[in-house]
PDB file of N, CA and C in Angstrom:
ATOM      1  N   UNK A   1     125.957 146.055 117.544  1.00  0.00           N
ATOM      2  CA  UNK A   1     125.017 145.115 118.081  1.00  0.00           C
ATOM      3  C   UNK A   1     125.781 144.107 118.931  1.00  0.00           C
ATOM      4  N   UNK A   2     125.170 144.067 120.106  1.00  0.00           N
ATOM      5  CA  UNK A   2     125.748 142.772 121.207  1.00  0.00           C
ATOM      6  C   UNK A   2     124.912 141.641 121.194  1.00  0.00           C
ATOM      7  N   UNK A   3     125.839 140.585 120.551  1.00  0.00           N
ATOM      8  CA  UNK A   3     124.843 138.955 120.822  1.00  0.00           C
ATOM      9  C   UNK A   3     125.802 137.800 121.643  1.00  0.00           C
ATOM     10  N   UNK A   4     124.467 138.204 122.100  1.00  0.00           N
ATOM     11  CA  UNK A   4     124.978 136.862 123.722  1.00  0.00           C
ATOM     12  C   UNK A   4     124.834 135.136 122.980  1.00  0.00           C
ATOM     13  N   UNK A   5     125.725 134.541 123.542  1.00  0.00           N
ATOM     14  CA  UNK A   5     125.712 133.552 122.998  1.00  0.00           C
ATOM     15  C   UNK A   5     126.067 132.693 123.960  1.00  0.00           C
ATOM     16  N   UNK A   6     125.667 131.194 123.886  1.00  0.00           N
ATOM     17  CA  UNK A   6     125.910 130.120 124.856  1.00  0.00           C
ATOM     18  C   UNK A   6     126.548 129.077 124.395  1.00  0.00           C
ATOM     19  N   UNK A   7     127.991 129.265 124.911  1.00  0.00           N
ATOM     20  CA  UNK A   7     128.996 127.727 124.402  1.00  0.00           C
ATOM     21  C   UNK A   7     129.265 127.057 125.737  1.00  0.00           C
ATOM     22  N   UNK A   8     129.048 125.579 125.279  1.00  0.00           N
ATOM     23  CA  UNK A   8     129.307 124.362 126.138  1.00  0.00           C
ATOM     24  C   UNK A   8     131.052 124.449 126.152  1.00  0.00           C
ATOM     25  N   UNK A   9     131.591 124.508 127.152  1.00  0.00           N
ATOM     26  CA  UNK A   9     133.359 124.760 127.208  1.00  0.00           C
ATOM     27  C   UNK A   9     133.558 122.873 127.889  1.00  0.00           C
ATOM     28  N   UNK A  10     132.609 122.095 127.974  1.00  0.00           N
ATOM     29  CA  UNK A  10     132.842 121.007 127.819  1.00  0.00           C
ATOM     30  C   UNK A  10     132.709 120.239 127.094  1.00  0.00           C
ATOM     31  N   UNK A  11     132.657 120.582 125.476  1.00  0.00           N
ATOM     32  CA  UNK A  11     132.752 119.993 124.613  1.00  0.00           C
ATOM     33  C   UNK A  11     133.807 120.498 123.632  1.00  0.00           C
ATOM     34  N   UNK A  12     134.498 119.578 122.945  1.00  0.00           N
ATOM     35  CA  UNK A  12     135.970 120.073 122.334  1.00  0.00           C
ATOM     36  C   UNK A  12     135.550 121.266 121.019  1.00  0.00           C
ATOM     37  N   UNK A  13     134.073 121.060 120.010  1.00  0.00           N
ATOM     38  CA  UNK A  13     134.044 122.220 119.677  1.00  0.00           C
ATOM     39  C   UNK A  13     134.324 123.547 120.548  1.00  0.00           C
ATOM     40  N   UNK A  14     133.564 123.091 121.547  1.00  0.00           N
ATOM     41  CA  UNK A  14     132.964 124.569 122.585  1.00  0.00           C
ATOM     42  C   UNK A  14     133.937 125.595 122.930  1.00  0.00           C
ATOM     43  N   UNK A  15     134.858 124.975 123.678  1.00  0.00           N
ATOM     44  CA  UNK A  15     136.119 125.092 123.696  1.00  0.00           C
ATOM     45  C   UNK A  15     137.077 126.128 122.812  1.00  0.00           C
ATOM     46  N   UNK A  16     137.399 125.257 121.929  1.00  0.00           N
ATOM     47  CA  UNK A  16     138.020 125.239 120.194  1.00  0.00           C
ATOM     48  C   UNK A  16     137.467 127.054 119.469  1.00  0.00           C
ATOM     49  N   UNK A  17     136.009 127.075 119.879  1.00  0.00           N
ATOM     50  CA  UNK A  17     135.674 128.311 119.456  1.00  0.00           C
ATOM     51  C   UNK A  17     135.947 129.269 120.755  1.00  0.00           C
ATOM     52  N   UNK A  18     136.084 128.863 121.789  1.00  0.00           N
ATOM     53  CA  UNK A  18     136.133 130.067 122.640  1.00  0.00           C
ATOM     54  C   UNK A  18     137.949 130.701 122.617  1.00  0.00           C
ATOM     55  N   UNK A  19     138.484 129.358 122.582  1.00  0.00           N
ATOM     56  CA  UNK A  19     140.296 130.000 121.596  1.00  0.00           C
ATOM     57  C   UNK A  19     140.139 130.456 120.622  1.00  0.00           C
ATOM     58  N   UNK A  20     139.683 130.430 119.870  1.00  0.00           N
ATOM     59  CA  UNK A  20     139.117 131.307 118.363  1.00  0.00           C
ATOM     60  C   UNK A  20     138.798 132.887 119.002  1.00  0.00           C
ATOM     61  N   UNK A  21     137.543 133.168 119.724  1.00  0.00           N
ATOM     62  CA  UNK A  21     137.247 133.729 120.088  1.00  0.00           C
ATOM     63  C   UNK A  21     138.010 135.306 121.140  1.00  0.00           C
ATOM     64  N   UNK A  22     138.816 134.612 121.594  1.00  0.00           N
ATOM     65  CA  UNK A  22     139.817 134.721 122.880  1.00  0.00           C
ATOM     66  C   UNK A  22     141.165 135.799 122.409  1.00  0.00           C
ATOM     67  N   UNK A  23     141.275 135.038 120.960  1.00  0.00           N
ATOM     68  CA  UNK A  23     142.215 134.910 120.380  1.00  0.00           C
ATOM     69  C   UNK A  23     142.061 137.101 120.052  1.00  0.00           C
ATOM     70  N   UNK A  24     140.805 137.090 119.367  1.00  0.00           N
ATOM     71  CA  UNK A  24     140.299 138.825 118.902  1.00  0.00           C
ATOM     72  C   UNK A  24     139.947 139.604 120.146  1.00  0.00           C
ATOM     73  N   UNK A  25     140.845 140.540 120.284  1.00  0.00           N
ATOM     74  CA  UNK A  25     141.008 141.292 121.347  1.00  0.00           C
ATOM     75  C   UNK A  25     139.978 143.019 120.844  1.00  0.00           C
ATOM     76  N   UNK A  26     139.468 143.001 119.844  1.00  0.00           N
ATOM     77  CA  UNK A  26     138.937 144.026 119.210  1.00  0.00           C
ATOM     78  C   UNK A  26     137.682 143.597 119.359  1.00  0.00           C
ATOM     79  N   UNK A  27     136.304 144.436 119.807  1.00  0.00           N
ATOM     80  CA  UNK A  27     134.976 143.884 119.797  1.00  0.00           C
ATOM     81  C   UNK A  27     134.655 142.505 120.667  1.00  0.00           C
ATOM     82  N   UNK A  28     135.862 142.173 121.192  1.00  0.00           N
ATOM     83  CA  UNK A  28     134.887 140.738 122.177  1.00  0.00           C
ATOM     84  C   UNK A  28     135.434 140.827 123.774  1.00  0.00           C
ATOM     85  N   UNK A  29     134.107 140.820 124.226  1.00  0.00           N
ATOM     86  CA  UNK A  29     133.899 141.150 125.877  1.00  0.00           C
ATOM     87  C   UNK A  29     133.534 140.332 126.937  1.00  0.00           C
ATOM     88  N   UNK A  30     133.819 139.309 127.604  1.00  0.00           N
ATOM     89  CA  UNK A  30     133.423 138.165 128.265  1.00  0.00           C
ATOM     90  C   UNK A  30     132.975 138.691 129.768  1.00  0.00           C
ATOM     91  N   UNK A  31     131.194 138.384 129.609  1.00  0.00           N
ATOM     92  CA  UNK A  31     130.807 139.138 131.276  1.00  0.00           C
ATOM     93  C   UNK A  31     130.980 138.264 132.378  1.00  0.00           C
ATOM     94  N   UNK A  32     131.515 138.549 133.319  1.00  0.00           N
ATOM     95  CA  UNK A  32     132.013 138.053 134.445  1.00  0.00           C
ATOM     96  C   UNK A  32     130.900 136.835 135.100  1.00  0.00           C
ATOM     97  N   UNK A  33     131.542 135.324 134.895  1.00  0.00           N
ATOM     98  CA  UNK A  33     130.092 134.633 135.220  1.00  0.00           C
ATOM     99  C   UNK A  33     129.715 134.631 136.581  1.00  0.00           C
ATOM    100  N   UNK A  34     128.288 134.267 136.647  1.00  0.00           N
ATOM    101  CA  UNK A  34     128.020 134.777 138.584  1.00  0.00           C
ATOM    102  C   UNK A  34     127.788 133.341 138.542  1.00  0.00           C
ATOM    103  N   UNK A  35     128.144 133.044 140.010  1.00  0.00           N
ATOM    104  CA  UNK A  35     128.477 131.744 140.734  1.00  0.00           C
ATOM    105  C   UNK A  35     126.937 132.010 141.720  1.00  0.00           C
ATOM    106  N   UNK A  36     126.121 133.286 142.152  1.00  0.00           N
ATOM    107  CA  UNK A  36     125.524 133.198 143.218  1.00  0.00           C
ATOM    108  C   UNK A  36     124.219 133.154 143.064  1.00  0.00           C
ATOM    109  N   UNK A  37     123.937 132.631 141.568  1.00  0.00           N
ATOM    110  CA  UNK A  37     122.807 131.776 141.380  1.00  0.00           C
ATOM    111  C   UNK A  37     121.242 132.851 141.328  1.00  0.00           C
ATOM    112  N   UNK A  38     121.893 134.513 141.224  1.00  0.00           N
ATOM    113  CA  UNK A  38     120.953 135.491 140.983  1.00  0.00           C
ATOM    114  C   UNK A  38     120.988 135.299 139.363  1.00  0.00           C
ATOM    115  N   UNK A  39     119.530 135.390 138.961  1.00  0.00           N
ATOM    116  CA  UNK A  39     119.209 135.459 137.549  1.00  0.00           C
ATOM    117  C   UNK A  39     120.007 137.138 136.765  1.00  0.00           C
ATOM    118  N   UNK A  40     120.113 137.381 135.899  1.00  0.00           N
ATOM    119  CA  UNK A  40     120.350 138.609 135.224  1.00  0.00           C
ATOM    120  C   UNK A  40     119.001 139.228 135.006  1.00  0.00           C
ATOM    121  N   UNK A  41     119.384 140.520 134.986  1.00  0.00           N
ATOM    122  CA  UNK A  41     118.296 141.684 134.643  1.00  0.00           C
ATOM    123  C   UNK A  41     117.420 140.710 133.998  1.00  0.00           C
ATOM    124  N   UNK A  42     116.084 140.922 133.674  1.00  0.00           N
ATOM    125  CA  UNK A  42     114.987 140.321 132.549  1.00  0.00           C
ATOM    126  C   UNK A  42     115.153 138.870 132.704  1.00  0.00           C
ATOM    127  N   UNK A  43     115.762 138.237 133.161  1.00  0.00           N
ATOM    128  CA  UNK A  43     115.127 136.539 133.165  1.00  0.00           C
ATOM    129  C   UNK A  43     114.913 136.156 134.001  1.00  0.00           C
ATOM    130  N   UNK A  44     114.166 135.219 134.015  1.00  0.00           N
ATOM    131  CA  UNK A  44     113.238 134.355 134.913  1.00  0.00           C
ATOM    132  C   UNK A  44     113.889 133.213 135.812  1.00  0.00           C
ATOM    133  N   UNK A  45     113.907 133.061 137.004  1.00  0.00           N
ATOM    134  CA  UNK A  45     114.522 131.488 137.927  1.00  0.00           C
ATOM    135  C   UNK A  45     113.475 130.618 137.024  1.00  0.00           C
ATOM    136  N   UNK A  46     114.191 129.494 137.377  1.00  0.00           N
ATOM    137  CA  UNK A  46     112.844 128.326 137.366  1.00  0.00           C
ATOM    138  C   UNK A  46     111.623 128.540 137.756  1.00  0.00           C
ATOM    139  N   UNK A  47     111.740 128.628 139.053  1.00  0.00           N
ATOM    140  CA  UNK A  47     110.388 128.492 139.758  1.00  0.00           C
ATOM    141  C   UNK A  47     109.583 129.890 138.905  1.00  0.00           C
ATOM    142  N   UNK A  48     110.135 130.773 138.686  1.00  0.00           N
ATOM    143  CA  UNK A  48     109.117 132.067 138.023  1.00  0.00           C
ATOM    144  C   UNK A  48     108.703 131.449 136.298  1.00  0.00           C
ATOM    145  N   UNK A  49     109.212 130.958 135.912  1.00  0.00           N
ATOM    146  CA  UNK A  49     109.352 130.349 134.506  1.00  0.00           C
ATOM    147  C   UNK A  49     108.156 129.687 134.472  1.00  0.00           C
ATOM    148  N   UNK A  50     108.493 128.303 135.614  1.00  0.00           N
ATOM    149  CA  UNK A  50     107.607 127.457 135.682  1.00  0.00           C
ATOM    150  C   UNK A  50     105.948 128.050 136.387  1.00  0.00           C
ATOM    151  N   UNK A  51     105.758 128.794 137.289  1.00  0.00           N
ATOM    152  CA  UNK A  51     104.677 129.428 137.643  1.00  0.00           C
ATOM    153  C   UNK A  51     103.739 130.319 136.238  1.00  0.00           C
ATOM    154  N   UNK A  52     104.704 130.858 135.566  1.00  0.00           N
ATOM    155  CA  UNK A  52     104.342 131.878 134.266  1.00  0.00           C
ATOM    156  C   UNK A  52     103.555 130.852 133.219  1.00  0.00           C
ATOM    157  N   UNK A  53     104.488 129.739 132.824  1.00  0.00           N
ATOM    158  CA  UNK A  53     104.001 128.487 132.105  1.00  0.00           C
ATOM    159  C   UNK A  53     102.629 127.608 132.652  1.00  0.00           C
ATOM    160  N   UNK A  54     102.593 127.674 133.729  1.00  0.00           N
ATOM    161  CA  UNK A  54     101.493 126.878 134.110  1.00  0.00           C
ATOM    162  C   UNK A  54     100.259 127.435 134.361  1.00  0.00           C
ATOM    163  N   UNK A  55     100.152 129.009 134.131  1.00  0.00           N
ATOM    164  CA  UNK A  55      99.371 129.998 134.315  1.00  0.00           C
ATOM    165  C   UNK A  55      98.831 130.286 133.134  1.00  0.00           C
ATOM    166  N   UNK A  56      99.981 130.427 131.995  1.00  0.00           N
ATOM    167  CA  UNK A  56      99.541 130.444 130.567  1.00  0.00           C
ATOM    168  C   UNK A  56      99.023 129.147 129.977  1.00  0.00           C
ATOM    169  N   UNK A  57      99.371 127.781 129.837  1.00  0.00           N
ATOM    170  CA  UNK A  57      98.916 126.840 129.549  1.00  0.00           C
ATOM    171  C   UNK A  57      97.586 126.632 130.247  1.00  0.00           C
ATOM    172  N   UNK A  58      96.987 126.934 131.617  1.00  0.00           N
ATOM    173  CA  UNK A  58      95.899 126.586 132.230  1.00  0.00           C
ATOM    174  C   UNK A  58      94.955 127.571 131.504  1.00  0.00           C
ATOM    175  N   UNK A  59      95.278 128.808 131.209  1.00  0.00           N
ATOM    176  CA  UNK A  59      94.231 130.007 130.814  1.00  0.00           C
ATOM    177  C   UNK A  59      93.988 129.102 129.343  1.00  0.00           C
ATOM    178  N   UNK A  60      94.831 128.601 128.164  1.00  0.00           N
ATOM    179  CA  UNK A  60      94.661 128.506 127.206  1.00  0.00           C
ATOM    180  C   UNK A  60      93.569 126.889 126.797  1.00  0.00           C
ATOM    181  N   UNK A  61      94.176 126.308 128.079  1.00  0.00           N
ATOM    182  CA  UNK A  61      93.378 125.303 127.789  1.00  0.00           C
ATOM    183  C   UNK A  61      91.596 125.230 128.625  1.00  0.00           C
ATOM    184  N   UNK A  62      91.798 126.261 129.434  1.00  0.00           N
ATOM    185  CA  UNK A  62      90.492 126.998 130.097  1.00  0.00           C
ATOM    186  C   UNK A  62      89.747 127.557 128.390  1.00  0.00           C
ATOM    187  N   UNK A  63      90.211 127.907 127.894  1.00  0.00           N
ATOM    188  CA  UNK A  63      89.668 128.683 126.825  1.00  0.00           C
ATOM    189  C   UNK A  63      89.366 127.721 126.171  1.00  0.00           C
ATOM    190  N   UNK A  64      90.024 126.657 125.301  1.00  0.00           N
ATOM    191  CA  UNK A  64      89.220 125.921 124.691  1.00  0.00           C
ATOM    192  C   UNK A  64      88.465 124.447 125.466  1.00  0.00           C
ATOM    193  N   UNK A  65      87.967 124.833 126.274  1.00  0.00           N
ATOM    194  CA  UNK A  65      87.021 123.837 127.397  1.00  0.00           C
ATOM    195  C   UNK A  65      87.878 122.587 127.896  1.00  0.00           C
ATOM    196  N   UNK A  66      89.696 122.410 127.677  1.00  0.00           N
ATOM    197  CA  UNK A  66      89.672 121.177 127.816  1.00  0.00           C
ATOM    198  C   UNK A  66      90.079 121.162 129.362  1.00  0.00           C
ATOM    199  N   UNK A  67      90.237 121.699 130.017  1.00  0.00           N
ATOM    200  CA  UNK A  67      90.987 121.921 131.567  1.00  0.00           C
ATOM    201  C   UNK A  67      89.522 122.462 132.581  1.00  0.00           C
TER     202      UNK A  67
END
């Protein structure tokens, strides 16, 4: 099983575990970070996030009469 995980490397835990981490050369794989601001397979930009959210919140509150 692969679990993606998100560490802050500007905070001294964050850090601290990614030398931990770094350290096991067996089972750990670091994916190359993209700088060019394309989302990965399956997730959403902002703007698609935010369009999806405001589509679902309007239908739900359409439904119970308050919108």
């Amino acid at each position: 099983m692969i679990h993606t995980v998100y560490i802050d490397d500007e905070d001294i835990d964050g850090r601290e575990l990614l030398d931990e981490i770094r350290r096991n050369r067996r089972g750990v794989r670091f994916a190359p970070l993209t700088t060019d601001g394309a989302s990965p397979e399956g997730y959403m930009t902002v703007e698609e996030f935010c369009a999806e959210a405001k589509k679902s919140l309007t239908g739900i509150l359409n439904g119970h009469g308050i919108y």
